[in-house]
PDB file of N, CA and C in Angstrom:
ATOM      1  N   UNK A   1     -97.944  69.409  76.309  1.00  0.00           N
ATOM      2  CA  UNK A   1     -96.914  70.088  77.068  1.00  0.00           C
ATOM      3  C   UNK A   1     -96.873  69.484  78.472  1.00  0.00           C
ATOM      4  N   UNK A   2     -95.649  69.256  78.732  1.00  0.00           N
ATOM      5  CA  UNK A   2     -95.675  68.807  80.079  1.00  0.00           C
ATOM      6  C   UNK A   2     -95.315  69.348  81.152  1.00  0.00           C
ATOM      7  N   UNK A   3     -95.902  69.431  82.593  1.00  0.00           N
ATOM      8  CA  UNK A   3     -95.934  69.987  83.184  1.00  0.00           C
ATOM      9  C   UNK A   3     -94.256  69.695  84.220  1.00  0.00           C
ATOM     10  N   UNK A   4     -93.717  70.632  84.747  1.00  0.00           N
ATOM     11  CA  UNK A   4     -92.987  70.405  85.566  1.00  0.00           C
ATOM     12  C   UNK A   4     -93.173  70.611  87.103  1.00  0.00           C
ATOM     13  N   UNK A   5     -92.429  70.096  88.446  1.00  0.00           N
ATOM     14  CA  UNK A   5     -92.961  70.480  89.473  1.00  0.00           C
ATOM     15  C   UNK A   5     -92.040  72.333  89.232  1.00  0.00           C
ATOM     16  N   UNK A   6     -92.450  72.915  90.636  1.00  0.00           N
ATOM     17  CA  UNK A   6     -91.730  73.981  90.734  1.00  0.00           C
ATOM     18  C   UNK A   6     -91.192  73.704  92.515  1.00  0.00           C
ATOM     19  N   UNK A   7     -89.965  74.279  92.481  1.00  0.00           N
ATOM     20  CA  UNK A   7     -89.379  74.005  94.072  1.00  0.00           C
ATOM     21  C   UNK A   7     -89.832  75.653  94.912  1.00  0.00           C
ATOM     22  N   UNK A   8     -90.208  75.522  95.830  1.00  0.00           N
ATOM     23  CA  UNK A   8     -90.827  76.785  96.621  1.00  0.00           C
ATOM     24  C   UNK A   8     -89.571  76.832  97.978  1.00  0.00           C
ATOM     25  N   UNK A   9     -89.282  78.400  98.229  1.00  0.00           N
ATOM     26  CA  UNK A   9     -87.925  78.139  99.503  1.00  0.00           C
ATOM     27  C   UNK A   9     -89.643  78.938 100.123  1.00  0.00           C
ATOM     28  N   UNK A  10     -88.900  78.673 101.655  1.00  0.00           N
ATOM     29  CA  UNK A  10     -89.725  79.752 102.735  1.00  0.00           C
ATOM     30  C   UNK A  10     -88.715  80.560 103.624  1.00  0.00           C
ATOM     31  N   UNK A  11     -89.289  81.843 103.467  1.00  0.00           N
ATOM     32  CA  UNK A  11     -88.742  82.938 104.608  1.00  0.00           C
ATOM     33  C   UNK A  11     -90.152  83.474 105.510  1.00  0.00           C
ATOM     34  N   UNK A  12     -89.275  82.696 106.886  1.00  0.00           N
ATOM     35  CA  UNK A  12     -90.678  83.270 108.305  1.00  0.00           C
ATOM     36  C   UNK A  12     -89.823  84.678 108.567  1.00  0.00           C
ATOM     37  N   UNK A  13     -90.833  85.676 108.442  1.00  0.00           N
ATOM     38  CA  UNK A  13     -90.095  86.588 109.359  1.00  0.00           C
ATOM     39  C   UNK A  13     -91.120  86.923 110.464  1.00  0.00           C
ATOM     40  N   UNK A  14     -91.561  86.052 111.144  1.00  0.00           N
ATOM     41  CA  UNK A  14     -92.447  86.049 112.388  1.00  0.00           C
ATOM     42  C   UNK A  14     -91.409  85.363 113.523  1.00  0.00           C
ATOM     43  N   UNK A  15     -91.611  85.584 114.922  1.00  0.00           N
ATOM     44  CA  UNK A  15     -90.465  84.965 115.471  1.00  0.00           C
ATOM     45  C   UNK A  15     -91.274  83.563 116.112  1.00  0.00           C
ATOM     46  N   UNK A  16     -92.587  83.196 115.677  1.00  0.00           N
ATOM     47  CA  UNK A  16     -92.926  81.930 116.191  1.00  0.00           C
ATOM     48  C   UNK A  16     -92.567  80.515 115.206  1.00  0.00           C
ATOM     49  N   UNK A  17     -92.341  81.226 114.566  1.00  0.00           N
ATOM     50  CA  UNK A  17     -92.326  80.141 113.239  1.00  0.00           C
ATOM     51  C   UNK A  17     -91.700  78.546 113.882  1.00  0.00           C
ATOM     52  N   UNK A  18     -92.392  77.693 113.237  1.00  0.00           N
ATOM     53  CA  UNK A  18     -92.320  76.464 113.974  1.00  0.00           C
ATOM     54  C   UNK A  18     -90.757  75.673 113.677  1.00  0.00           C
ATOM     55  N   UNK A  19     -90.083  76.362 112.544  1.00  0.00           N
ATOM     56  CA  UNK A  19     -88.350  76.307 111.850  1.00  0.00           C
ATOM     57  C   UNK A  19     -87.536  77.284 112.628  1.00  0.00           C
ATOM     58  N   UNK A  20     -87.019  77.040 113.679  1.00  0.00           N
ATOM     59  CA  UNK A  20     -86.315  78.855 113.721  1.00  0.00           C
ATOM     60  C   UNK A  20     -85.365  78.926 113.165  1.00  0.00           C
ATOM     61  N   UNK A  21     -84.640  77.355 112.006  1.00  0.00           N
ATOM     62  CA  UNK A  21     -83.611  77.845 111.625  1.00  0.00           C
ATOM     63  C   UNK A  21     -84.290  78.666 110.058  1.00  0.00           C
ATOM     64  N   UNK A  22     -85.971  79.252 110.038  1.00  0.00           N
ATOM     65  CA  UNK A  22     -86.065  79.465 108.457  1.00  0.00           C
ATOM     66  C   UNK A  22     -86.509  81.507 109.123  1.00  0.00           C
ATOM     67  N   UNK A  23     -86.242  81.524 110.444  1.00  0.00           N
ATOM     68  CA  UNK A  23     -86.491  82.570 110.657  1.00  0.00           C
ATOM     69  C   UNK A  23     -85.602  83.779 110.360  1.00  0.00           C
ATOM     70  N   UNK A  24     -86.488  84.825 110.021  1.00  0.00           N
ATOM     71  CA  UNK A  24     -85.645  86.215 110.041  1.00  0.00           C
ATOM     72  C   UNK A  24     -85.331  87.409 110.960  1.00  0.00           C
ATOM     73  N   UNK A  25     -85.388  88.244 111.486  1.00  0.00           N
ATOM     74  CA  UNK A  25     -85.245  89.254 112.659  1.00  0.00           C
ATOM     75  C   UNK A  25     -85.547  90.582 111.209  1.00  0.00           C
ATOM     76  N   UNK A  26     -84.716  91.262 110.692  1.00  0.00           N
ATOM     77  CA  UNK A  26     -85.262  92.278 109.558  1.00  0.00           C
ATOM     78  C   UNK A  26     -85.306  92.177 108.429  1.00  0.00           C
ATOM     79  N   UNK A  27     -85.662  93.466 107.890  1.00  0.00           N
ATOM     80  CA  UNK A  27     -86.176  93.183 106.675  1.00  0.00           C
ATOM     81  C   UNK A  27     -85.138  93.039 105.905  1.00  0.00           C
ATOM     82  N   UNK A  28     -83.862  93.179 105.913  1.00  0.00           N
ATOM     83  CA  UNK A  28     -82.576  93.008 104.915  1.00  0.00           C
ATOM     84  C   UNK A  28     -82.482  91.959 104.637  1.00  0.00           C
ATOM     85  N   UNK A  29     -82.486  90.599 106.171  1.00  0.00           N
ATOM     86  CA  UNK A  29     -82.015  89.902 106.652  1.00  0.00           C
ATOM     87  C   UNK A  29     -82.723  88.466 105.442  1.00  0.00           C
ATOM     88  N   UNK A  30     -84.265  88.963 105.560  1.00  0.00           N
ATOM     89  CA  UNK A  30     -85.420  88.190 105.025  1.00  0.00           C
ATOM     90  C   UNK A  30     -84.885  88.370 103.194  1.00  0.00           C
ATOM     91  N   UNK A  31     -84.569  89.874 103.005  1.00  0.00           N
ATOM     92  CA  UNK A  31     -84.013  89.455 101.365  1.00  0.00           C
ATOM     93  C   UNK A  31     -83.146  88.608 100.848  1.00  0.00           C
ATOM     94  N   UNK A  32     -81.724  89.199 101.939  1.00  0.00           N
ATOM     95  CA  UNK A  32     -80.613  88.266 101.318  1.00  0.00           C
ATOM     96  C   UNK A  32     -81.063  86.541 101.532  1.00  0.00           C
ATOM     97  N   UNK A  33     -81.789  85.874 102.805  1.00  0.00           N
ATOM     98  CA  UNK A  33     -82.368  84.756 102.463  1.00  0.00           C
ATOM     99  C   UNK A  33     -83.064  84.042 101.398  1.00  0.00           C
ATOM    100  N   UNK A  34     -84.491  85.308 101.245  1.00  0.00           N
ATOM    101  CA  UNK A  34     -85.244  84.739  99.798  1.00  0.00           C
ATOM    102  C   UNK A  34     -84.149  84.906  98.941  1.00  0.00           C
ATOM    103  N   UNK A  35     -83.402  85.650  98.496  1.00  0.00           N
ATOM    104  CA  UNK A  35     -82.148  85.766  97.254  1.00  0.00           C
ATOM    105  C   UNK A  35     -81.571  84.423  97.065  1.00  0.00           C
ATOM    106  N   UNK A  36     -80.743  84.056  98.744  1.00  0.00           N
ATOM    107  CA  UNK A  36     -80.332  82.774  98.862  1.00  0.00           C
ATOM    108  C   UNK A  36     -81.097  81.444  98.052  1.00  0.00           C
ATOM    109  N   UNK A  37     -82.063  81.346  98.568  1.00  0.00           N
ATOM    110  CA  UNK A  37     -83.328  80.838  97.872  1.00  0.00           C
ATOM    111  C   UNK A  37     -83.290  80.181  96.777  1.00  0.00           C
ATOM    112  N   UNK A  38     -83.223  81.393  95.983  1.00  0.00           N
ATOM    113  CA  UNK A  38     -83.251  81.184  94.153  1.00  0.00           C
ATOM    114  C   UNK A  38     -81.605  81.065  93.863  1.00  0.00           C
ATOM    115  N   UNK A  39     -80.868  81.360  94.964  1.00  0.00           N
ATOM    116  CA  UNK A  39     -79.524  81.233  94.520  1.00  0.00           C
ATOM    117  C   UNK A  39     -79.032  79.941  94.080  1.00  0.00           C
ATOM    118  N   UNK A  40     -80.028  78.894  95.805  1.00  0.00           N
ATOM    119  CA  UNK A  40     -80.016  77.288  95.686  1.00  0.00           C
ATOM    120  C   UNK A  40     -80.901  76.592  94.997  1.00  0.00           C
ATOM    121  N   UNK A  41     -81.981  77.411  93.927  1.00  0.00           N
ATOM    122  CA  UNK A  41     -82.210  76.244  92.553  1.00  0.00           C
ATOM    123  C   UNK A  41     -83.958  76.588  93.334  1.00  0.00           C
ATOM    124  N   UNK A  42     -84.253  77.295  93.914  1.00  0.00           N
ATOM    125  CA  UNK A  42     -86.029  77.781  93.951  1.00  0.00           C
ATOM    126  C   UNK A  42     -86.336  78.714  93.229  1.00  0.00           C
ATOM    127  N   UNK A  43     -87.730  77.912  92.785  1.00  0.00           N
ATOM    128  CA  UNK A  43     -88.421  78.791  91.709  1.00  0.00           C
ATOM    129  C   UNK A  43     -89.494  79.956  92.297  1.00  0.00           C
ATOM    130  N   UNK A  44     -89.825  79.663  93.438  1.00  0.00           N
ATOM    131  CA  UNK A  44     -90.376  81.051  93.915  1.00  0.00           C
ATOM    132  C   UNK A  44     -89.960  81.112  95.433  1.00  0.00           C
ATOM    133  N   UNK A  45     -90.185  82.101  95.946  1.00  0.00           N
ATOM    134  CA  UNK A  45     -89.982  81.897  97.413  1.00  0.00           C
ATOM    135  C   UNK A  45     -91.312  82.659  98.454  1.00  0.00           C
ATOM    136  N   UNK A  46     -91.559  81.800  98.904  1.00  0.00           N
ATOM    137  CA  UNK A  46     -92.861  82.466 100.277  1.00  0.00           C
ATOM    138  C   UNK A  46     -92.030  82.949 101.234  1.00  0.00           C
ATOM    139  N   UNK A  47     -92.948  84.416 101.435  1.00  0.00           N
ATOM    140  CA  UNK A  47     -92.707  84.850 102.917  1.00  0.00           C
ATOM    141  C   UNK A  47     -93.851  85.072 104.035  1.00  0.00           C
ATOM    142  N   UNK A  48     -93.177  84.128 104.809  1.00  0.00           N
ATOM    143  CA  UNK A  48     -94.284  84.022 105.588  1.00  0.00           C
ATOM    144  C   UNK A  48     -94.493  85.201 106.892  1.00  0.00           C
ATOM    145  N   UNK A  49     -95.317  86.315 106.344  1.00  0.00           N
ATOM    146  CA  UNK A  49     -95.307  87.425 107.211  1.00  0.00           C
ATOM    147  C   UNK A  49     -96.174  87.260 108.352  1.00  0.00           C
ATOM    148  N   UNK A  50     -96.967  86.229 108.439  1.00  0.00           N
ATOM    149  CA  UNK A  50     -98.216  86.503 109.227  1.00  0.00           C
ATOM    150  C   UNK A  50     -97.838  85.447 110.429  1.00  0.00           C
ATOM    151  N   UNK A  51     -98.152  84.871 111.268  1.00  0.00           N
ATOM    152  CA  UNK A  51     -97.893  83.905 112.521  1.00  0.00           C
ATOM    153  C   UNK A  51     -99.809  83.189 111.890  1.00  0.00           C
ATOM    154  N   UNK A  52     -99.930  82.090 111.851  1.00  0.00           N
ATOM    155  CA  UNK A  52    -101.004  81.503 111.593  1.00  0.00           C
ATOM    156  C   UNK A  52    -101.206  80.387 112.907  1.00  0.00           C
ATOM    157  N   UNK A  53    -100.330  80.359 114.192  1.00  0.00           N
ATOM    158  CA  UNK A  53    -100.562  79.708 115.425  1.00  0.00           C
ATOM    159  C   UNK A  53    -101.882  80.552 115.679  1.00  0.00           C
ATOM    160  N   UNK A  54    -103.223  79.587 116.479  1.00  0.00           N
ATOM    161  CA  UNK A  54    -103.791  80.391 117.910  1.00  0.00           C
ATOM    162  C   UNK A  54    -103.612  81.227 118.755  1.00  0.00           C
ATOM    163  N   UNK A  55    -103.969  82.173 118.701  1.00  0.00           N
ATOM    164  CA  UNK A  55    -104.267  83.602 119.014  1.00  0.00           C
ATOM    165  C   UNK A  55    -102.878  84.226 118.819  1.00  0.00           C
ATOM    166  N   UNK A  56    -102.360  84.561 117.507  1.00  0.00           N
ATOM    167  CA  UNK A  56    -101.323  85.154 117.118  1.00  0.00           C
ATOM    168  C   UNK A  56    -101.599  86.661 117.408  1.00  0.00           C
ATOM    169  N   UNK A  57    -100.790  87.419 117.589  1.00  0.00           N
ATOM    170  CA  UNK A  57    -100.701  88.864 117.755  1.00  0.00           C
ATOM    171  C   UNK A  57    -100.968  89.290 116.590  1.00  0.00           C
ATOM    172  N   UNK A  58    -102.337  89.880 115.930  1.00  0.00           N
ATOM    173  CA  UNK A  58    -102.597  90.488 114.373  1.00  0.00           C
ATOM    174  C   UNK A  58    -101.895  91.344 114.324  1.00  0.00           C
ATOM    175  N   UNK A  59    -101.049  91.953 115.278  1.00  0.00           N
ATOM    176  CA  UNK A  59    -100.256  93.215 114.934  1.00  0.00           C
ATOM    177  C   UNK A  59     -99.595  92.905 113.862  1.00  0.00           C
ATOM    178  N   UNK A  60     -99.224  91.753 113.666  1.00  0.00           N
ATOM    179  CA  UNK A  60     -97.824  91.273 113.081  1.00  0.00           C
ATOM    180  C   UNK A  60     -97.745  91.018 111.937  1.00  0.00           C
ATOM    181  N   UNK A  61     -99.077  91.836 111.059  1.00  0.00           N
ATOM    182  CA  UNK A  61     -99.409  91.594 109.925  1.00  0.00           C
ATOM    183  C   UNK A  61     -98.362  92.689 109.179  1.00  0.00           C
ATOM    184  N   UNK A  62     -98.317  92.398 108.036  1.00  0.00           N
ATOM    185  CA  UNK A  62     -97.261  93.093 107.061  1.00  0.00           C
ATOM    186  C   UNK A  62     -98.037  93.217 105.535  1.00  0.00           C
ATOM    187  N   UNK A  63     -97.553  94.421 104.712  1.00  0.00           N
ATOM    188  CA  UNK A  63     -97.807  94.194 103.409  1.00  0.00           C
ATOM    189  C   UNK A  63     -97.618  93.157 102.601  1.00  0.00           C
ATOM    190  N   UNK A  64     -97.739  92.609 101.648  1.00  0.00           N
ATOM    191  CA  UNK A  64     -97.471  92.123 100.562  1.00  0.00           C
ATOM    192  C   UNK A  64     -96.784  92.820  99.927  1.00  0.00           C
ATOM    193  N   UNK A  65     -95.474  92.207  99.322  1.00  0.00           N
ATOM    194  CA  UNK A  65     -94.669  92.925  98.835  1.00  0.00           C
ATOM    195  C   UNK A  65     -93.436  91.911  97.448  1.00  0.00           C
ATOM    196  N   UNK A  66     -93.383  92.253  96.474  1.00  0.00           N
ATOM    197  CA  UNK A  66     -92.641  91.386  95.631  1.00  0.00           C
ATOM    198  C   UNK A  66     -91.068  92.445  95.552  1.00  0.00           C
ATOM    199  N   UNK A  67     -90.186  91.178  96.241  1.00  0.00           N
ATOM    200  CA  UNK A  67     -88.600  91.652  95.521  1.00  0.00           C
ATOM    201  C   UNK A  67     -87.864  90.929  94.133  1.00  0.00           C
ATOM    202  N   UNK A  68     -87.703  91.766  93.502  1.00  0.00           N
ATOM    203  CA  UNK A  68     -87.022  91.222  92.487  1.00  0.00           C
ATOM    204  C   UNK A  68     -85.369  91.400  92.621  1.00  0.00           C
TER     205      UNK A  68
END
């Protein structure tokens, strides 16, 4: 069986994110994007809730959460 690649989209909803054109402001905002996503041919989509820069604000942590 052969393996295929898989295409991954990203949604930052942190406002440091090093893309600001992959950034979000709310939580609606971040769905209809990931939606977008799979709309344009991705097989999963990351959201990147956390800021992973030097000395990020931990506030800014979020659940894990799957939309279908």
């Amino acid at each position: 069986m052969a393996l295929s690649p898989a295409v991954m989209g990203i949604v930052n909803v942190t406002p440091d994110s090093f893309f600001p054109a992959s950034r979000t402001v709310t939580a609606d905002e971040a769905i209809v994007r990931g939606r977008d996503h799979f709309s344009w041919g991705a097989d999963i989509v990351d959201v990147g809730g956390e800021s992973t820069r030097p000395h990020a604000d931990p506030s800014m942590r979020t659940k894990n959460s799957v939309v279908s």
